[in-house]
Protein backbone atom coordinates (compact mmCIF):
# COMPACT_ATOMS: atom_id res chain seq x y z
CA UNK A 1 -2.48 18.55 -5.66
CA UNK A 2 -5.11 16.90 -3.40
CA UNK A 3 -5.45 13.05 -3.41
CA UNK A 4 -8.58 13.12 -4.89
CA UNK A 5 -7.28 9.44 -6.82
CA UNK A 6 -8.67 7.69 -3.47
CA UNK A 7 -10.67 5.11 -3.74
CA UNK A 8 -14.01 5.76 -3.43
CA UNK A 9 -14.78 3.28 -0.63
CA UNK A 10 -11.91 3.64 1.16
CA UNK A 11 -13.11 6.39 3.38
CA UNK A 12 -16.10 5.01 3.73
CA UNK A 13 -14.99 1.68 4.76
CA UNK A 14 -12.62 3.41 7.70
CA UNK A 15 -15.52 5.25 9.18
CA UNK A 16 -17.33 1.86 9.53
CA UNK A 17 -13.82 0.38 11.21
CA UNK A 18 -13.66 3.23 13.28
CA UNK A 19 -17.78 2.95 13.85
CA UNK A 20 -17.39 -0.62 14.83
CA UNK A 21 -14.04 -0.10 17.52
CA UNK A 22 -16.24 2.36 19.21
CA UNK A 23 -19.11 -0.12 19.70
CA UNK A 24 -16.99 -2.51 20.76
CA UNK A 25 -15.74 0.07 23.33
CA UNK A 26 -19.20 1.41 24.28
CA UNK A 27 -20.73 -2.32 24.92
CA UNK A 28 -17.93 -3.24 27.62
CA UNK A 29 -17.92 -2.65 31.44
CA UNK A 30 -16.26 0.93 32.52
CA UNK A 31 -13.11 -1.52 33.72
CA UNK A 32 -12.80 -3.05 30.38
CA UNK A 33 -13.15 0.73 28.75
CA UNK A 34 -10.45 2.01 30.12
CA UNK A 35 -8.18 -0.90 29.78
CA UNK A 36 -9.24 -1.05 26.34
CA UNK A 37 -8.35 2.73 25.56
CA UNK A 38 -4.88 2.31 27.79
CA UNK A 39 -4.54 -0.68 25.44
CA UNK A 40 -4.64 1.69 22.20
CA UNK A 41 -2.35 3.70 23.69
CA UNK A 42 0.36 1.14 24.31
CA UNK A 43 -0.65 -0.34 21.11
CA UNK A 44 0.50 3.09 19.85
CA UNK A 45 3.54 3.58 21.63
CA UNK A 46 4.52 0.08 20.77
CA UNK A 47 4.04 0.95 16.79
CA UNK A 48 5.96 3.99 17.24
CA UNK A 49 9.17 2.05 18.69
CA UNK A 50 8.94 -0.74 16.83
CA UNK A 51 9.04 1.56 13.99
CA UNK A 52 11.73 2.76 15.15
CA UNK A 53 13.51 0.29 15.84
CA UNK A 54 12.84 -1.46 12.25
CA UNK A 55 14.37 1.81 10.92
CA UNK A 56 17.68 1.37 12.33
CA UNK A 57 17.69 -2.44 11.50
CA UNK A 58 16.96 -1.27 8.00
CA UNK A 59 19.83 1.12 7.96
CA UNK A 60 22.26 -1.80 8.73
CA UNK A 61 21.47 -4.11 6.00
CA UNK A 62 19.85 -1.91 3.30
CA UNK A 63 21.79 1.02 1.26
CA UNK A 64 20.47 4.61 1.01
CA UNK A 65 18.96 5.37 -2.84
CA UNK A 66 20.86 8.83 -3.18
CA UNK A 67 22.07 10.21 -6.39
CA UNK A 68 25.42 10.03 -6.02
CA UNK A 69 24.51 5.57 -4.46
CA UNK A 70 21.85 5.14 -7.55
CA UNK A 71 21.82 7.80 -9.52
CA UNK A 72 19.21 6.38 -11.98
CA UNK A 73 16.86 5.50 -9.07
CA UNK A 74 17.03 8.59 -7.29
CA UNK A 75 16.32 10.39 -9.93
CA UNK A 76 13.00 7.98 -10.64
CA UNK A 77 11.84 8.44 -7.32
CA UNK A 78 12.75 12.30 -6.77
CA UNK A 79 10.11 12.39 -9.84
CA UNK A 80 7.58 10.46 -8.33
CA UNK A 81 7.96 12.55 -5.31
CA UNK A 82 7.26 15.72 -7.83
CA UNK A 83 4.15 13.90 -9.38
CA UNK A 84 2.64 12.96 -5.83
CA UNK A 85 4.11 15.62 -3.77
CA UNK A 86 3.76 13.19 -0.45
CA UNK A 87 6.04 14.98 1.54
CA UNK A 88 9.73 13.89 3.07
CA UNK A 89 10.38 10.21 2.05
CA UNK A 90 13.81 8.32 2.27
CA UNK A 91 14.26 5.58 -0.11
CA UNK A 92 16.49 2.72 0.53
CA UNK A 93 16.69 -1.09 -1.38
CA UNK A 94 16.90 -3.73 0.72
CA UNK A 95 18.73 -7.25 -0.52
CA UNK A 96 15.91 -10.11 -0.89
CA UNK A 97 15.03 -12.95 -2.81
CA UNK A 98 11.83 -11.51 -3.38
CA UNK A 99 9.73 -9.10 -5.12
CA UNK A 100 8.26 -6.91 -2.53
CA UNK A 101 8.10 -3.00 -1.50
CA UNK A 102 6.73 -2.06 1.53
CA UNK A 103 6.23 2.17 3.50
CA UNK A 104 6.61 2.98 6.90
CA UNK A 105 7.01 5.74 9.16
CA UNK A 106 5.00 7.56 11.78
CA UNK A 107 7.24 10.89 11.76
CA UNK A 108 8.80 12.40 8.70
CA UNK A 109 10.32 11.82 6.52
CA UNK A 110 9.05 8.32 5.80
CA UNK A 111 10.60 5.37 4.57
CA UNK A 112 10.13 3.77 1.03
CA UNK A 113 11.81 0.40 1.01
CA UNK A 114 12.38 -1.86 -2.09
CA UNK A 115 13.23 -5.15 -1.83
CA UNK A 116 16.26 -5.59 -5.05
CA UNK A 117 15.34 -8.34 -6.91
CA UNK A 118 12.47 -5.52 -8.15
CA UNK A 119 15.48 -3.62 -9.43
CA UNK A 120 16.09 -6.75 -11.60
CA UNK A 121 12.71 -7.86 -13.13
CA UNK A 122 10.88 -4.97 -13.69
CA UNK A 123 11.84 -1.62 -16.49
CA UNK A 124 11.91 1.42 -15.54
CA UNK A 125 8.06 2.29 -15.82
CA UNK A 126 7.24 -0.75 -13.80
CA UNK A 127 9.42 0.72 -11.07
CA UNK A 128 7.71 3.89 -11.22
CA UNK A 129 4.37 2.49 -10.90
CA UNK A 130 5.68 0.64 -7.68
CA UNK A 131 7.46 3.74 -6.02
CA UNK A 132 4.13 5.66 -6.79
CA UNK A 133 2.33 2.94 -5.03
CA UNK A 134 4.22 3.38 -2.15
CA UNK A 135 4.00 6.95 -2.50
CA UNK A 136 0.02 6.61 -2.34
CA UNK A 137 0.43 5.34 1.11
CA UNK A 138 2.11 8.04 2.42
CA UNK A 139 0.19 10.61 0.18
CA UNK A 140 -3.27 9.52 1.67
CA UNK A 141 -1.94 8.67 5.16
CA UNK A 142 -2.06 5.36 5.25
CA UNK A 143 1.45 5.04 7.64
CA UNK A 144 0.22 6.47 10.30
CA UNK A 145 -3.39 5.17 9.94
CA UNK A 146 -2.49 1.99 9.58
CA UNK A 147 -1.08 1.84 13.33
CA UNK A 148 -3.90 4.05 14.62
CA UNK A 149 -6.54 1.57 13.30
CA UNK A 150 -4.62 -1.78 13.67
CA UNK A 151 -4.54 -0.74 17.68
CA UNK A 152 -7.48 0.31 17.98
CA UNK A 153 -8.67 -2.99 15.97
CA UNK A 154 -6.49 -5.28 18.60
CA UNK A 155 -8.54 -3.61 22.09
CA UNK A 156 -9.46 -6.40 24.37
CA UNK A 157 -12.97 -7.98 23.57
CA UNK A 158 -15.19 -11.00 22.50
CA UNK A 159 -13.96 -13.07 20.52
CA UNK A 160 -16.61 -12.59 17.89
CA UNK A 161 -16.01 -8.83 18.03
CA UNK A 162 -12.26 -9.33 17.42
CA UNK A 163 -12.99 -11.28 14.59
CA UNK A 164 -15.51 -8.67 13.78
CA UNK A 165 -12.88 -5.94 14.09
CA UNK A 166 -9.94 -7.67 12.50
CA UNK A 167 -12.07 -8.54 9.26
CA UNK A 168 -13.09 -4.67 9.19
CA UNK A 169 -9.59 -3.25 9.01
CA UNK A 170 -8.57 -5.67 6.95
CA UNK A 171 -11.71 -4.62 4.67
CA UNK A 172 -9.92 -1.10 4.82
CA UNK A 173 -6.78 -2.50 3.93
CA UNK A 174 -7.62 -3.91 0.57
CA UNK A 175 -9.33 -0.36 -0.49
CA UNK A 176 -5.98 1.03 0.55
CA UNK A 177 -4.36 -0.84 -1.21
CA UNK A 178 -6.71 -0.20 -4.29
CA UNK A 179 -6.05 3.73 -3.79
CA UNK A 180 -2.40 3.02 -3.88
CA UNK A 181 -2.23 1.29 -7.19
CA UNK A 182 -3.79 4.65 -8.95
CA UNK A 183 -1.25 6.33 -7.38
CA UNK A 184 1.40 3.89 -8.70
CA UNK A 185 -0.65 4.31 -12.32
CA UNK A 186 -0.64 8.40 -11.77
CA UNK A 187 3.49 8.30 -11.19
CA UNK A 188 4.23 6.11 -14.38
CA UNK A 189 1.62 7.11 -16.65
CA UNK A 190 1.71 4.21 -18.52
CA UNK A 191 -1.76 2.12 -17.83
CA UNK A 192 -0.16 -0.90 -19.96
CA UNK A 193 3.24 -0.83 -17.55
CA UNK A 194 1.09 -0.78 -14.33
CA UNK A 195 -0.66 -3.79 -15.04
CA UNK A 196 2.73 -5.47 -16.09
CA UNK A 197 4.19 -4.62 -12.97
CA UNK A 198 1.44 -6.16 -11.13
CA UNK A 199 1.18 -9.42 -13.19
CA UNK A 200 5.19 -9.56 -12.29
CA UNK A 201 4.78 -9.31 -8.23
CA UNK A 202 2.09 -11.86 -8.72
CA UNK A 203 4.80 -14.45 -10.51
CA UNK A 204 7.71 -13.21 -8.83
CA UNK A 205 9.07 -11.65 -11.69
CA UNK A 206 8.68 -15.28 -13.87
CA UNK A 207 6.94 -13.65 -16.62
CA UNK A 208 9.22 -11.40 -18.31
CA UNK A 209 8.44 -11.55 -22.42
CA UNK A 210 5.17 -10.19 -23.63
CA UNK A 211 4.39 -13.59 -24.44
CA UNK A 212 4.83 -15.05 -20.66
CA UNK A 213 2.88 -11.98 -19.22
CA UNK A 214 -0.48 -12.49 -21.77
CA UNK A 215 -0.06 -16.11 -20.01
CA UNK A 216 0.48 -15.50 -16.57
CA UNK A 217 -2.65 -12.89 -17.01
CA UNK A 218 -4.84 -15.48 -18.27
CA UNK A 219 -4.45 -17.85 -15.42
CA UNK A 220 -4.61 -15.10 -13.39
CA UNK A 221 -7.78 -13.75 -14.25
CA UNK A 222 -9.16 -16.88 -12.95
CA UNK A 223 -8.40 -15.77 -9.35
CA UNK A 224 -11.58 -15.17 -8.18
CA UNK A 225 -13.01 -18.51 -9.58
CA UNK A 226 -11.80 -20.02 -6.57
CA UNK A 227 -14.03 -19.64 -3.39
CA UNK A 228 -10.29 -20.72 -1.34
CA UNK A 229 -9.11 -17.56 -3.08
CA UNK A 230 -12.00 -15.37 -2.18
CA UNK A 231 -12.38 -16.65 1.32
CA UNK A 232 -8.23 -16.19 1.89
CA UNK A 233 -8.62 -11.97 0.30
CA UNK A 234 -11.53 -12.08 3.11
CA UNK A 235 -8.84 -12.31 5.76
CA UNK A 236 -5.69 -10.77 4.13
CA UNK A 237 -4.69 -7.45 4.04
CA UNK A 238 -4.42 -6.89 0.10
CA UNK A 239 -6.64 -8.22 -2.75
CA UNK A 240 -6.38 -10.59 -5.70
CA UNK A 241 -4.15 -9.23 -8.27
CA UNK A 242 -6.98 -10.16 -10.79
CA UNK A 243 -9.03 -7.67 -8.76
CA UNK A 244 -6.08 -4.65 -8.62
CA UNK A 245 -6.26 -5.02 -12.37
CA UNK A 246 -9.68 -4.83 -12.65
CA UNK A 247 -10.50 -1.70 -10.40
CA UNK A 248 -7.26 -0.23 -12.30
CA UNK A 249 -8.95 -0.60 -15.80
CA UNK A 250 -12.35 0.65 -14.60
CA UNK A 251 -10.27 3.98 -13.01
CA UNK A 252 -8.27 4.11 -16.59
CA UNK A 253 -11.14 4.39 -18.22
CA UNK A 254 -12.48 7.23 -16.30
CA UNK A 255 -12.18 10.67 -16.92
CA UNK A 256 -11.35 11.50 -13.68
CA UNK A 257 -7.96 9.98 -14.33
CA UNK A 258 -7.17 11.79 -17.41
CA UNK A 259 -7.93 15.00 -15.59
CA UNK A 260 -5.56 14.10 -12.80
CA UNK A 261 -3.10 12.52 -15.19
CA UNK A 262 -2.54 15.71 -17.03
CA UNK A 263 -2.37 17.87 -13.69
CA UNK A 264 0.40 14.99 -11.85
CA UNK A 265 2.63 15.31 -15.35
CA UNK A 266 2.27 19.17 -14.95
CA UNK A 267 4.33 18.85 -11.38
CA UNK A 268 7.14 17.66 -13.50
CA UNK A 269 7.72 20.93 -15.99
């Protein structure tokens, strides 16, 4: 199956990144050039180790989700992994006191980390939309891009360029992020349980009975009333929640995702 769930501006938005890096690069002095493209490099190397290196801290504090570990969530995410087809991941859940997953990886097989107090709040669709999410980013590439452009965004210059820079990849960010929620919607199939599970990393899990989640939607549907709020998603890497739910409606109602819908529950039979 190709990822043809990508957000639409999400390409887009990375060529411009890319576009702007290269400016950047083309405006400075020949000395500054080539410290600026050994500075991607070791801005490279560094995300590689540090990689790494997180991987083997992980292994020391988190457990391995295998089936004979978790049998019930290995067998959740082997069929995500069968809807998405992303490749070789590892799973592993992390203990927290918060509601969090995060990917990362620049060789296979990739890592898919959980942070536990997800296992406790959300059902078993809600789950499934967040593994899928995940999923997305390694699907579509987003590991390895993600170092790529974040060194590339970091090269020595101007101060009004780095701001510049930094605001761009951030830009590309949010879309990924955007991308990765219909992937998260694609894995559980349940538009209703993807929108849950986002309403419950936005309260930390407080909203648990239909009743609680109608509220905590309400207030936060009001996000992007606030200019704080829309100035603060300028400058962070993943948008309002009000927004995720938004952009996931408008792809629900598409029929672009019941097409892909019915071909990601074929991978299953």
């Amino acid at each position: 199956m190709n990822a043809s769930y990508r957000y639409p501006n999400e390409q887009l938005v990375l060529t411009l990144t890319l576009f702007l890096v290269f400016v950047v690069i083309a405006v400075t002095a020949t000395a500054t050039l080539c410290g600026s493209l050994l500075f991607v490099l070791a801005m490279l190397a560094f995300s590689y180790f540090a990689s790494q290196s997180r991987h083997e801290t992980l292994i020391k504090q988190a457990h391995q989700v295998t089936p004979e570990s978790s049998p019930n969530l290995a067998a959740l995410a082997r069929d995500c992994v069968r809807r998405l087809q992303p490749g070789r991941v590892n799973f592993f859940v992390v203990p927290a006191d918060v509601l969090n997953a995060y990917t990362f990886g620049l060789s296979d097989p990739k890592v898919v980390v959980l942070y536990s107090p997800i296992l406790q709040v959300m059902d078993t669709d809600e789950i499934q939309f967040v593994l899928g999410h995940e999923l997305g980013h390694v699907r579509l590439g987003h590991t390895w891009l993600n170092s790529l452009v974040g060194g590339m965004a970091g090269i020595p210059s101007p101060l009004f360029a780095a701001v510049i820079l930094q605001i761009a990849f951030r830009w590309w960010n949010r879309m990924c992020e955007y991308s990765a929620d219909r992937a998260g919607l694609l894995a559980c199939g349940k538009p209703n349980k993807a929108i849950s599970a986002l309403v419950k990393l936005a309260t930390g899990g407080a909203a648990q009975t239909s009743a609680d989640l109608q509220k905590a939607l309400a207030l936060i549907e009001k996000e992007d009333d606030d200019l704080a709020n829309n100035i603060g998603e300028l400058l962070g890497t993943h948008p309002m929640i009000i927004k995720r739910i938004e952009e996931l409606r408008r792809y629900i109602a598409s029929a672009e995702y019941s097409r892909l819908q019915a071909v990601v529950n074929k991978n299953t039979e």
